[in-house]
N, C-alpha and C. Protein backbone atom coordinates (compact mmCIF):
# COMPACT_ATOMS: atom_id res chain seq x y z
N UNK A 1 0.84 -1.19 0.00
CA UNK A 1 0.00 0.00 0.00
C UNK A 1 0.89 1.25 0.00
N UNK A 2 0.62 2.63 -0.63
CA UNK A 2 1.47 3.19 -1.15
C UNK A 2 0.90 4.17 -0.07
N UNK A 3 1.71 5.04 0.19
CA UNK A 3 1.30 6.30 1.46
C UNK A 3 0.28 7.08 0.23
N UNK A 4 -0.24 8.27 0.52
CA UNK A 4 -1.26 8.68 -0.40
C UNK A 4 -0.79 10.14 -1.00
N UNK A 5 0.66 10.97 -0.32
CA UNK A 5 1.22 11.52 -0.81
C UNK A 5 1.85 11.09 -2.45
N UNK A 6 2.62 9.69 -1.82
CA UNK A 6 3.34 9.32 -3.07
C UNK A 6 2.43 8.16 -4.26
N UNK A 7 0.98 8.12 -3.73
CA UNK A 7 0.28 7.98 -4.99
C UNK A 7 -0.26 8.97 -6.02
N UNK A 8 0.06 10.09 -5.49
CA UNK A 8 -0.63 11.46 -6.10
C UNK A 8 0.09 11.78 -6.40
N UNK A 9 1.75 11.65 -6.37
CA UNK A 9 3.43 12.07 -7.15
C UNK A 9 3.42 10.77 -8.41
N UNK A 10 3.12 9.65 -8.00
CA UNK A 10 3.45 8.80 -9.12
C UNK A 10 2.21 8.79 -9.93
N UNK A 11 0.74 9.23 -9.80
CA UNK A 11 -0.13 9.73 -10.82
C UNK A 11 0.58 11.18 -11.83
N UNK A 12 1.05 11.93 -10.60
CA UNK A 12 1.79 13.38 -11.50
C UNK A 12 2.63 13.02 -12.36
N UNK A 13 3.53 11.95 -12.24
CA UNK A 13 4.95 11.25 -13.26
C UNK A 13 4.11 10.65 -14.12
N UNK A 14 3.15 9.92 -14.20
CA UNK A 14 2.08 9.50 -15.18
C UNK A 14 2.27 10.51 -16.17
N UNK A 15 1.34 11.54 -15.70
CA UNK A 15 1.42 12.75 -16.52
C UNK A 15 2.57 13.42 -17.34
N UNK A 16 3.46 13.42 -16.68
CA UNK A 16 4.63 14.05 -17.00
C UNK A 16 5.28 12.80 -18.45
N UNK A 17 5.08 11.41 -17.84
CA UNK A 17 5.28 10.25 -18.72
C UNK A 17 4.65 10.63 -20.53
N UNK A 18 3.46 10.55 -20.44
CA UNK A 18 2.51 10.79 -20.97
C UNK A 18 2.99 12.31 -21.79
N UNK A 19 2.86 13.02 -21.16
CA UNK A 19 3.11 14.26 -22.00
C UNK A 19 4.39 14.24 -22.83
N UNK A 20 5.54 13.51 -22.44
CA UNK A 20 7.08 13.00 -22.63
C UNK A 20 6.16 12.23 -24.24
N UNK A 21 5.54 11.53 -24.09
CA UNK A 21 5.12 10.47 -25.48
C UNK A 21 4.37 11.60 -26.66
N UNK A 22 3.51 12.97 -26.17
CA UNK A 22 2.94 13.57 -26.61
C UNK A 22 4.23 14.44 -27.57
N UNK A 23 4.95 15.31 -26.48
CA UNK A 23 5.70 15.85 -27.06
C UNK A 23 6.88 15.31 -28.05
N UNK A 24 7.09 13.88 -27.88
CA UNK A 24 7.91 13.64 -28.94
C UNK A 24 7.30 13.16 -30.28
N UNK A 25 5.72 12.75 -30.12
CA UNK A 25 5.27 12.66 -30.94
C UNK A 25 5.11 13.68 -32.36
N UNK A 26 4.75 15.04 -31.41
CA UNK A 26 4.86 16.07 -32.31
C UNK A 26 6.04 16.64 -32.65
N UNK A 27 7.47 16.08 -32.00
CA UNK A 27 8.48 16.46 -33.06
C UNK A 27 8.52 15.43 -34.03
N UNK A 28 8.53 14.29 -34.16
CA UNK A 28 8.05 13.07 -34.78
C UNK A 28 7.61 13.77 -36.00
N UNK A 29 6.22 14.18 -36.03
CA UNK A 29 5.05 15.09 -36.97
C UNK A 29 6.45 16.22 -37.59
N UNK A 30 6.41 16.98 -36.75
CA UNK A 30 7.33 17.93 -37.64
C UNK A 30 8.49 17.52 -38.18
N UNK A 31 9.35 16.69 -37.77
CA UNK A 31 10.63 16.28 -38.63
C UNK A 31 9.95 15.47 -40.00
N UNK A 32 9.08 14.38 -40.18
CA UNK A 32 8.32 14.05 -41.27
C UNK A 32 8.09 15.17 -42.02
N UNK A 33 7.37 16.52 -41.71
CA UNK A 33 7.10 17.39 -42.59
C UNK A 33 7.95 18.26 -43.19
N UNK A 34 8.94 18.21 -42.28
CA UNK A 34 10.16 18.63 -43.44
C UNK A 34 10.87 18.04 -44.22
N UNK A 35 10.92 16.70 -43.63
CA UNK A 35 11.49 16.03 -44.52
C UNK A 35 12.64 15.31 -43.74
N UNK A 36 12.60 14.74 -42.60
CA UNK A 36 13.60 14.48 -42.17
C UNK A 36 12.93 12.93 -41.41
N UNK A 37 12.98 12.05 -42.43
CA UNK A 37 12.57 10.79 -41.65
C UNK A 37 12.77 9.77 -41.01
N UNK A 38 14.14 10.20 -40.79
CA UNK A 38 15.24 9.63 -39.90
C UNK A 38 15.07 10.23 -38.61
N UNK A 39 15.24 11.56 -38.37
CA UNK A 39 14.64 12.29 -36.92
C UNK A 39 13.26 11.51 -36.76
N UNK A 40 12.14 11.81 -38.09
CA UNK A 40 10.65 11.37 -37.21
C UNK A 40 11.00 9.92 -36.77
N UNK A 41 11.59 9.15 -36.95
CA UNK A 41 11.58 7.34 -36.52
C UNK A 41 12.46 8.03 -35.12
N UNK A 42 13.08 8.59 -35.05
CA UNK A 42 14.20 8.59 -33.52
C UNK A 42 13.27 9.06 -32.42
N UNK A 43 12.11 9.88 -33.16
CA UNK A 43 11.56 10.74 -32.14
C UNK A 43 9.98 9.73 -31.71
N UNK A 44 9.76 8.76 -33.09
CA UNK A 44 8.08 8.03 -32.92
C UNK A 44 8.79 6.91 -31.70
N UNK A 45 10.47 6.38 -32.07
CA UNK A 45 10.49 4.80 -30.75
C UNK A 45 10.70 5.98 -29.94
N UNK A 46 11.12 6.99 -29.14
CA UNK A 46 11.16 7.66 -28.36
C UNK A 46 9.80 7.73 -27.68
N UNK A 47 8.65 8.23 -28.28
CA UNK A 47 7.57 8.11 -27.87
C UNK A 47 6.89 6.73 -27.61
N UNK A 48 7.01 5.79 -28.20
CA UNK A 48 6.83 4.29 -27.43
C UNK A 48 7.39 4.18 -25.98
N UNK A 49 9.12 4.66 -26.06
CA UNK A 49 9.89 4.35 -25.06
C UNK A 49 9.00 5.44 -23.77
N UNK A 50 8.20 6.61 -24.05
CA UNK A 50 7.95 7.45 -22.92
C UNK A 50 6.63 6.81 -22.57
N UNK A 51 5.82 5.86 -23.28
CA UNK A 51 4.01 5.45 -23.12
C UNK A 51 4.67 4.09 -22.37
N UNK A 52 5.96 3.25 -22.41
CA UNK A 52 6.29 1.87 -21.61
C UNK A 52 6.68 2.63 -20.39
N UNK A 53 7.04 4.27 -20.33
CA UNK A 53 7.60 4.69 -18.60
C UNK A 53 6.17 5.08 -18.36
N UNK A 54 5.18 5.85 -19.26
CA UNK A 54 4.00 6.16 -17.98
C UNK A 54 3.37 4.76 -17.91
N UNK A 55 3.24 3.67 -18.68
CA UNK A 55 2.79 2.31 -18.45
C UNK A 55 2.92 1.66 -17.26
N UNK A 56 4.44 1.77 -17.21
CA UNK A 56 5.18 0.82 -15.84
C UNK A 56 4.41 1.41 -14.56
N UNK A 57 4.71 3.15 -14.65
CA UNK A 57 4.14 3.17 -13.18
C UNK A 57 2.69 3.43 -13.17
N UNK A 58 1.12 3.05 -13.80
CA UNK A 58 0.95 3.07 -14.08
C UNK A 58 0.35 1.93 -13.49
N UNK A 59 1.06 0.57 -13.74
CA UNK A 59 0.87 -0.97 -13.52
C UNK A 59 0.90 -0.78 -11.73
N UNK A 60 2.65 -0.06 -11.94
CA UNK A 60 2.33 -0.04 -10.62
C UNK A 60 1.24 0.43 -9.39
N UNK A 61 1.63 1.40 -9.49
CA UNK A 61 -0.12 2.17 -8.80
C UNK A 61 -0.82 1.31 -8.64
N UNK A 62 -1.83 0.27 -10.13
CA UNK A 62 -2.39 -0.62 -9.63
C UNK A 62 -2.21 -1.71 -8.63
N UNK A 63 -0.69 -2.45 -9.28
CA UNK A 63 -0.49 -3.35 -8.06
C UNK A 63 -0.26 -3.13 -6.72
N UNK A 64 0.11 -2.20 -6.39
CA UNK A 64 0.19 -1.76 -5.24
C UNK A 64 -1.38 -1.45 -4.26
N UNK A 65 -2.25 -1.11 -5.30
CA UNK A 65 -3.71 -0.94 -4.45
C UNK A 65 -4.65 0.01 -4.61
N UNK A 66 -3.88 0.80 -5.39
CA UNK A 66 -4.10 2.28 -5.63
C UNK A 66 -4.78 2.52 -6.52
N UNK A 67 -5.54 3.60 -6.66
CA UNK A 67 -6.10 4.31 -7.45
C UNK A 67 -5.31 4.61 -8.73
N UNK A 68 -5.25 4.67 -10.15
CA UNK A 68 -4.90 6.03 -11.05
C UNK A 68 -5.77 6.83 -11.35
N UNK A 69 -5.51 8.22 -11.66
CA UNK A 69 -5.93 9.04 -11.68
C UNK A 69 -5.40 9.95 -13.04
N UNK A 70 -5.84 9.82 -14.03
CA UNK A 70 -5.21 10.43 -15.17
C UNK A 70 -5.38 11.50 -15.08
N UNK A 71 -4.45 12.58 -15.62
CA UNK A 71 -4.56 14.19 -15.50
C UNK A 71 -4.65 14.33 -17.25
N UNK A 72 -5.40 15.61 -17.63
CA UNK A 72 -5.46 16.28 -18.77
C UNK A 72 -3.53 16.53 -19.39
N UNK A 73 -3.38 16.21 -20.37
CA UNK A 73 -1.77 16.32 -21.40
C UNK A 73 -2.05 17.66 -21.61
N UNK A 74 -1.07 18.55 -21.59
CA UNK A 74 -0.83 19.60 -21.92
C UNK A 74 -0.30 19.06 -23.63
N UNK A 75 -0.71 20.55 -24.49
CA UNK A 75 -0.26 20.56 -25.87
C UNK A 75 0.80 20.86 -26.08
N UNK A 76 1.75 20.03 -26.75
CA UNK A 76 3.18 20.19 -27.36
C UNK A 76 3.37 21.22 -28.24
N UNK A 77 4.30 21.65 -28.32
CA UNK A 77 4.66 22.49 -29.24
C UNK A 77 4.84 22.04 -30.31
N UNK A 78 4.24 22.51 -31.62
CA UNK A 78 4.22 21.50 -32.88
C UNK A 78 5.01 22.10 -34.10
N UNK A 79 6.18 23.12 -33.87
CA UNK A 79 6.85 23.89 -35.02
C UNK A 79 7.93 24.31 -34.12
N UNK A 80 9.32 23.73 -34.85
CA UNK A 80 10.33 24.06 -34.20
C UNK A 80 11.39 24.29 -35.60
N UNK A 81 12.80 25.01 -34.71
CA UNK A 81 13.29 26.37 -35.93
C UNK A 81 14.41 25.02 -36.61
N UNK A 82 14.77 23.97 -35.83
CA UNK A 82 15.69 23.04 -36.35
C UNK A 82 16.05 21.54 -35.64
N UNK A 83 16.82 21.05 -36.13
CA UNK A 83 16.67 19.38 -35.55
C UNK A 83 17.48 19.87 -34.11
N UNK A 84 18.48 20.84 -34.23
CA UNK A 84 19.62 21.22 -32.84
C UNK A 84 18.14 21.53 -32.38
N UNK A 85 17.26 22.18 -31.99
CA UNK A 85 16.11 23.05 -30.86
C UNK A 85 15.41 21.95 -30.58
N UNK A 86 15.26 21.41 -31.73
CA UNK A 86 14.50 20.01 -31.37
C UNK A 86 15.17 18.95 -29.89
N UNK A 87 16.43 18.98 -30.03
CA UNK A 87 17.26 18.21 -29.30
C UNK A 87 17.62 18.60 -27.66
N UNK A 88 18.09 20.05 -28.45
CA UNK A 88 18.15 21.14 -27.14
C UNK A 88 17.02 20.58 -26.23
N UNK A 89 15.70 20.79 -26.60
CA UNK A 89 14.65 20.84 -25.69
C UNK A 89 14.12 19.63 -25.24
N UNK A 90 14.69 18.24 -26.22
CA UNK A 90 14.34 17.01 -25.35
C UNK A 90 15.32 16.86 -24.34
N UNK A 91 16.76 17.67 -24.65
CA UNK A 91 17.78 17.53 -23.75
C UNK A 91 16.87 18.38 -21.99
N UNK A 92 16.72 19.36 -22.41
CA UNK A 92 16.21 20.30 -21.16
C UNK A 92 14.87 19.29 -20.96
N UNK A 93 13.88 18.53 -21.27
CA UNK A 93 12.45 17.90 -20.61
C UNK A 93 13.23 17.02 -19.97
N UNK A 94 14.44 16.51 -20.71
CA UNK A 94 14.52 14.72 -19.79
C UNK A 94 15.16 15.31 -18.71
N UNK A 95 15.93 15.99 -18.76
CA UNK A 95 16.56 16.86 -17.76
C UNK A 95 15.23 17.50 -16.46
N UNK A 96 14.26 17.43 -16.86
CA UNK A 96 13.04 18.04 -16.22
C UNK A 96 12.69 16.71 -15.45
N UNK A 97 12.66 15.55 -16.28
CA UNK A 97 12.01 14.41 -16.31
C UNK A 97 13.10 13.90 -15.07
N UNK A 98 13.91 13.77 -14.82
CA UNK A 98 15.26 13.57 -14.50
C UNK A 98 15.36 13.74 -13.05
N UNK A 99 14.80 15.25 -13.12
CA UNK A 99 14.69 15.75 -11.41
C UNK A 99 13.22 15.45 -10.86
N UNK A 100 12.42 15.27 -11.39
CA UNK A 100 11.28 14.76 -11.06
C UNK A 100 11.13 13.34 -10.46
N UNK A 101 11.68 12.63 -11.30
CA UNK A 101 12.15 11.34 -11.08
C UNK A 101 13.22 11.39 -9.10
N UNK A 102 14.48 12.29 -9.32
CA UNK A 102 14.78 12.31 -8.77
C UNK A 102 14.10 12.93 -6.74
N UNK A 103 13.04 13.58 -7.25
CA UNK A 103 11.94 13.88 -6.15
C UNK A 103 10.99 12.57 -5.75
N UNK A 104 10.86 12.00 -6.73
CA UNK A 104 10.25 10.74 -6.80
C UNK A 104 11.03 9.77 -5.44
N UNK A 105 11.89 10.10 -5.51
CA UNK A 105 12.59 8.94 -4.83
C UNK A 105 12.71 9.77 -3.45
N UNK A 106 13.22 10.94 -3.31
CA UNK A 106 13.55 11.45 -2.40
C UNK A 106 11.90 11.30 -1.52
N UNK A 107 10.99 11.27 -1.82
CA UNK A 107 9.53 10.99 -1.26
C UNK A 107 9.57 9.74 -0.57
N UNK A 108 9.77 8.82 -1.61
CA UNK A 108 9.82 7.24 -1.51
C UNK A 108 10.80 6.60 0.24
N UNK A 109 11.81 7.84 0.17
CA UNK A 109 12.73 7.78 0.85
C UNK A 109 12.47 8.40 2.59
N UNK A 110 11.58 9.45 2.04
CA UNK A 110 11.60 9.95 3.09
C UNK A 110 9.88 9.37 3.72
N UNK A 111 9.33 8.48 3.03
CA UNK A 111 7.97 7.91 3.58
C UNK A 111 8.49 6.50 3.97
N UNK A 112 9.96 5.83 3.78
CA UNK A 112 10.36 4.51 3.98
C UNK A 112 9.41 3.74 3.34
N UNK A 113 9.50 4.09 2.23
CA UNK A 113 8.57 3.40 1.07
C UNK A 113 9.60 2.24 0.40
N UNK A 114 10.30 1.35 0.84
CA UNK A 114 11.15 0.38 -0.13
C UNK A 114 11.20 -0.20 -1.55
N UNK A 115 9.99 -0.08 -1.27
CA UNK A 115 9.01 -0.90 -2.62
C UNK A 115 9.27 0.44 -3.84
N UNK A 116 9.20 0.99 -3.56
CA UNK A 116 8.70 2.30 -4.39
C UNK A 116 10.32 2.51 -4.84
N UNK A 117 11.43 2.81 -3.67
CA UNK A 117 12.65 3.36 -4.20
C UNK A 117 13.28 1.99 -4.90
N UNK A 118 13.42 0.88 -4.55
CA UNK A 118 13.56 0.25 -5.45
C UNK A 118 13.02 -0.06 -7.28
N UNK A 119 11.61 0.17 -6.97
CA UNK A 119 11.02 0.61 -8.12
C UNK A 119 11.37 1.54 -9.29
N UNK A 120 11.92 2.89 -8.65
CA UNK A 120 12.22 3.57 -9.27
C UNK A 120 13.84 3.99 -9.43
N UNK A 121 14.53 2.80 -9.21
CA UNK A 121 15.72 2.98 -9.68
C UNK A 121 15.95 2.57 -10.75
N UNK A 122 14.97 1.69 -11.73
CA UNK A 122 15.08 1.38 -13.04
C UNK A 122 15.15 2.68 -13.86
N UNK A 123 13.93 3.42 -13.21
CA UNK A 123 13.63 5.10 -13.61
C UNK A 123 15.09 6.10 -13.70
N UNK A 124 15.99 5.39 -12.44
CA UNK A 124 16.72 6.84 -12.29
C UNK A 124 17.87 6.21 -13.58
N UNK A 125 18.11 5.04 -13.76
CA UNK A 125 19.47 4.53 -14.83
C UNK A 125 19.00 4.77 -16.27
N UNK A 126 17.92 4.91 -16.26
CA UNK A 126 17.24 5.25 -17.26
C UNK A 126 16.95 6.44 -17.73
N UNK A 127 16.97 7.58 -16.80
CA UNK A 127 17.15 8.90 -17.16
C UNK A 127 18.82 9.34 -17.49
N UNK A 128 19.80 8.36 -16.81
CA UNK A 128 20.96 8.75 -17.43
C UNK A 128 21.08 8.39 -18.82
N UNK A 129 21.05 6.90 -19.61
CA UNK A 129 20.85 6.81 -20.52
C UNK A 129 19.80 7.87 -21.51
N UNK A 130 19.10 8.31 -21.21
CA UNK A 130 17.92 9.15 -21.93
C UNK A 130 19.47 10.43 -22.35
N UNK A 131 19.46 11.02 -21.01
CA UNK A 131 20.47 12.63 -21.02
C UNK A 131 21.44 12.30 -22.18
N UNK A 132 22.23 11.23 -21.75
CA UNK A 132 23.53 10.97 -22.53
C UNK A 132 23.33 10.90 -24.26
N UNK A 133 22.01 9.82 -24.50
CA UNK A 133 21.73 10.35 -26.15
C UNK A 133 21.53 11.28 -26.40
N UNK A 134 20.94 12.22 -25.95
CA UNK A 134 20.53 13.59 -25.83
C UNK A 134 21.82 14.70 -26.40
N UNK A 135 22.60 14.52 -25.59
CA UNK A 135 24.22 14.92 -25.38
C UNK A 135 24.89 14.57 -26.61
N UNK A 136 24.78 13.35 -27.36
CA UNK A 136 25.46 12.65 -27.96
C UNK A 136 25.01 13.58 -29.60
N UNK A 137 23.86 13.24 -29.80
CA UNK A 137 23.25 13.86 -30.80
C UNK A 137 23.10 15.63 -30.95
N UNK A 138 22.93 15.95 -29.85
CA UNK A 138 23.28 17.35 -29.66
C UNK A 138 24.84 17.69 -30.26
N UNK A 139 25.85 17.34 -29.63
CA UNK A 139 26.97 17.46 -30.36
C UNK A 139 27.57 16.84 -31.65
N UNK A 140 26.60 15.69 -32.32
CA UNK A 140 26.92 15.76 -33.65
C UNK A 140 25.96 16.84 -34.53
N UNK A 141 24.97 17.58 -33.95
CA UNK A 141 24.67 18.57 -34.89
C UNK A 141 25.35 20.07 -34.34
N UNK A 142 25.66 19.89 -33.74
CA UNK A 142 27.14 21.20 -33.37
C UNK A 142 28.07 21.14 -34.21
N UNK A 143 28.56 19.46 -34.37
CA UNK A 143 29.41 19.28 -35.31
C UNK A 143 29.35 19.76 -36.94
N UNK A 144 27.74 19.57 -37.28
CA UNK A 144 27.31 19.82 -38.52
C UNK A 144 26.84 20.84 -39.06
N UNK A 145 26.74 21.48 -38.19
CA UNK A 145 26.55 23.28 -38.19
C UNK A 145 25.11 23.65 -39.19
N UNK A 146 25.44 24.13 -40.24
CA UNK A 146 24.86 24.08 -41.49
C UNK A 146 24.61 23.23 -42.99
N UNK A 147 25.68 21.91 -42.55
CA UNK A 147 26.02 21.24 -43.64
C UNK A 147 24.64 20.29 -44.15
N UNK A 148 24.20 20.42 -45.20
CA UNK A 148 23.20 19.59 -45.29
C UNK A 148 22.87 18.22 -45.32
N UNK A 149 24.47 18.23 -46.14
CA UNK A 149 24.97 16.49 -46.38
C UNK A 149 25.17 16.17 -45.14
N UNK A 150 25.71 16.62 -44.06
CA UNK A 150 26.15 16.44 -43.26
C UNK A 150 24.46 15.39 -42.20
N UNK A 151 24.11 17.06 -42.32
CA UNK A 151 22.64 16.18 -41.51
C UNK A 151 22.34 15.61 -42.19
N UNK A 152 21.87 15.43 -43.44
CA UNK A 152 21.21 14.07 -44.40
C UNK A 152 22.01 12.87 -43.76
N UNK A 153 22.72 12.83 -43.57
CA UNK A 153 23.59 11.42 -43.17
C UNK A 153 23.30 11.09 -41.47
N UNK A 154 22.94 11.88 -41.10
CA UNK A 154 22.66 11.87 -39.15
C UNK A 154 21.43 11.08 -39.90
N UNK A 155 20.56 11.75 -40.27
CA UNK A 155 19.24 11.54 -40.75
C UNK A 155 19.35 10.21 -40.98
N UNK A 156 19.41 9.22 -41.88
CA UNK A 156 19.54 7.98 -42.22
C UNK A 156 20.44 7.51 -40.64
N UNK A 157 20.98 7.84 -40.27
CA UNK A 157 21.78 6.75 -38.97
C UNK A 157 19.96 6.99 -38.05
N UNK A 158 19.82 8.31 -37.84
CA UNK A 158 18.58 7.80 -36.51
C UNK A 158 17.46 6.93 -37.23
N UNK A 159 17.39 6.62 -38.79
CA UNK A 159 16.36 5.89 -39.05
C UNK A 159 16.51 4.63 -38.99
N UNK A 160 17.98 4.09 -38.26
CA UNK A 160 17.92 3.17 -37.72
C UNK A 160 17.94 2.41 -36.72
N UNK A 161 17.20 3.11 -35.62
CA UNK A 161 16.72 3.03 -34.35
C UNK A 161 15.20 2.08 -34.63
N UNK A 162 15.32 1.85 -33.92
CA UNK A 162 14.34 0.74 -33.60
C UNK A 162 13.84 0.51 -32.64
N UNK A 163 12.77 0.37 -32.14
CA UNK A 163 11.75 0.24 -30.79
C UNK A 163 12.35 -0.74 -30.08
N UNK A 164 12.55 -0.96 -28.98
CA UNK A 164 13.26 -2.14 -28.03
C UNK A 164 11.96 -2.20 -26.95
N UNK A 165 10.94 -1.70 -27.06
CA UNK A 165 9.95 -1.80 -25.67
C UNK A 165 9.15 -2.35 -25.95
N UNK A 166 8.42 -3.08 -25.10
CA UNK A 166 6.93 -3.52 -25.87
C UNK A 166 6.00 -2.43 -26.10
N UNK A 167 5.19 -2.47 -27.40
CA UNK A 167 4.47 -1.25 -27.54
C UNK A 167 2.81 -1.99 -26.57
N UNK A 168 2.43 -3.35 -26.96
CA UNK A 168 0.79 -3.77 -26.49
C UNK A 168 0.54 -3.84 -25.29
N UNK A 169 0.06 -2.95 -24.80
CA UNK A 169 0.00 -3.10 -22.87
C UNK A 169 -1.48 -3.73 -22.81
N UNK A 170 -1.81 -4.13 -23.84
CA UNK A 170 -3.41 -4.88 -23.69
C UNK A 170 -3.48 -5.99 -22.54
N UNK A 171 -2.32 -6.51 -22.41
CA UNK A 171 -2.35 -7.61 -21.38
C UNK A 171 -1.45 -7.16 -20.35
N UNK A 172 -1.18 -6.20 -20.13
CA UNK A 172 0.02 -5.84 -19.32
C UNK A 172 1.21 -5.42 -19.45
N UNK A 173 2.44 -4.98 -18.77
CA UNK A 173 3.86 -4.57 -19.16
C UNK A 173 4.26 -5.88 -19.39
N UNK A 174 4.04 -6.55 -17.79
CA UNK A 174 4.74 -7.97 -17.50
C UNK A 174 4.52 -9.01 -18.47
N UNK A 175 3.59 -9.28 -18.65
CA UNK A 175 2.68 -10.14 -19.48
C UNK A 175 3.54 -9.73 -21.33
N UNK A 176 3.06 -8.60 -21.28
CA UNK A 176 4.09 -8.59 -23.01
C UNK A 176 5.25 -8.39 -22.60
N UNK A 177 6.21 -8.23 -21.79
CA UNK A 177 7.40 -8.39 -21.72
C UNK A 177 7.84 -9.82 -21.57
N UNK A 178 7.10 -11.11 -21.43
CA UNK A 178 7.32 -12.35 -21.49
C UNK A 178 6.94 -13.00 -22.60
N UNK A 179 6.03 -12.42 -23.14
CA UNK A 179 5.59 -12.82 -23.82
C UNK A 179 6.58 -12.69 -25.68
N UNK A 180 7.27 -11.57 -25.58
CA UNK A 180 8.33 -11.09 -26.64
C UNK A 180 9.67 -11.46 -25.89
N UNK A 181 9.80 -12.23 -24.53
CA UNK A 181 10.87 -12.52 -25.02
C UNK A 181 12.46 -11.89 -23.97
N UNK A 182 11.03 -10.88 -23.60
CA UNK A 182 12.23 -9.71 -23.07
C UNK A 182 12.65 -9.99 -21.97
């Protein structure tokens, strides 16, 4: 049973989850419309990868006893000036996402919630990995400044990213994560 503070923080990370899938969706939308369909594939498994984090906790809440409580998604911003702003700003959300997470625990911690901080240490190794691509790709378009060829060629490498999460939560996280294998 979850204290009732930190069921109403891990409904808010829902949200925050959720909006994470929204907003990359619509850079997704805009890199397609310019023409960049290597960004939209980096940015659509990105958005899978943010609907398996509001999923997980999500599951959890339930198993634990709890209520969810879905909150209204705020609207993404759907026009951005380049693939760097694009990056910049998933760099600054996960970074958002990051310390949130990191309050997450500090709750967990300070209610002697075990269950919970263990829980969410998958969350916290996982926000480092998130930052670091972030970082990574950020400085190869630093690298590329203006070059077109240059990004045309980033472009084809992120279109080969590929979803690693289960997308069907019809039966569960657990349940399709055994079920594929994972």
């Amino acid at each position: 049973m979850l204290h009732k503070k930190m069921t109403q923080a891990l409904n808010e990370q829902i949200n925050r989850e959720m909006y994470s899938a929204y907003l990359y969706m619509a850079m997704s939308a805009h890199s397609a419309k310019v023409g960049l369909k290597g960004f939209a594939n980096w940015f659509m498994v990105q958005y899978h990868e943010e609907m398996y984090h509001a999923m997980k906790l999500y599951e959890y809440v339930q198993r634990q006893g709890e209520d969810v409580v879905l909150q209204a998604v705020s609207q993404p911003p759907a026009e951005f000036e380049s693939p760097l702003e694009m990056f910049t700003k998933t760099l600054a959300h996960e970074q958002y996402i990051t310390k949130s997470i990191n309050e997450l625990m500090e709750l967990a911690i300070s209610k002697k919630d075990h269950a919970t901080q263990i829980f969410l240490e998958w969350y916290i190794i996982e926000q480092v990995e998130e930052e670091e691509n972030d970082n990574d790709i950020i400085a190869q378009l630093q690298l590329i400044g203006d070059n077109p060829h240059a990004l045309l060629m980033l472009d084809r490498e992120l279109a080969t990213r590929a979803t690693t999460v289960v997308t069907d939560f019809s039966k569960g996280i657990e349940d399709a994560a055994q079920s594929a294998g994972a």
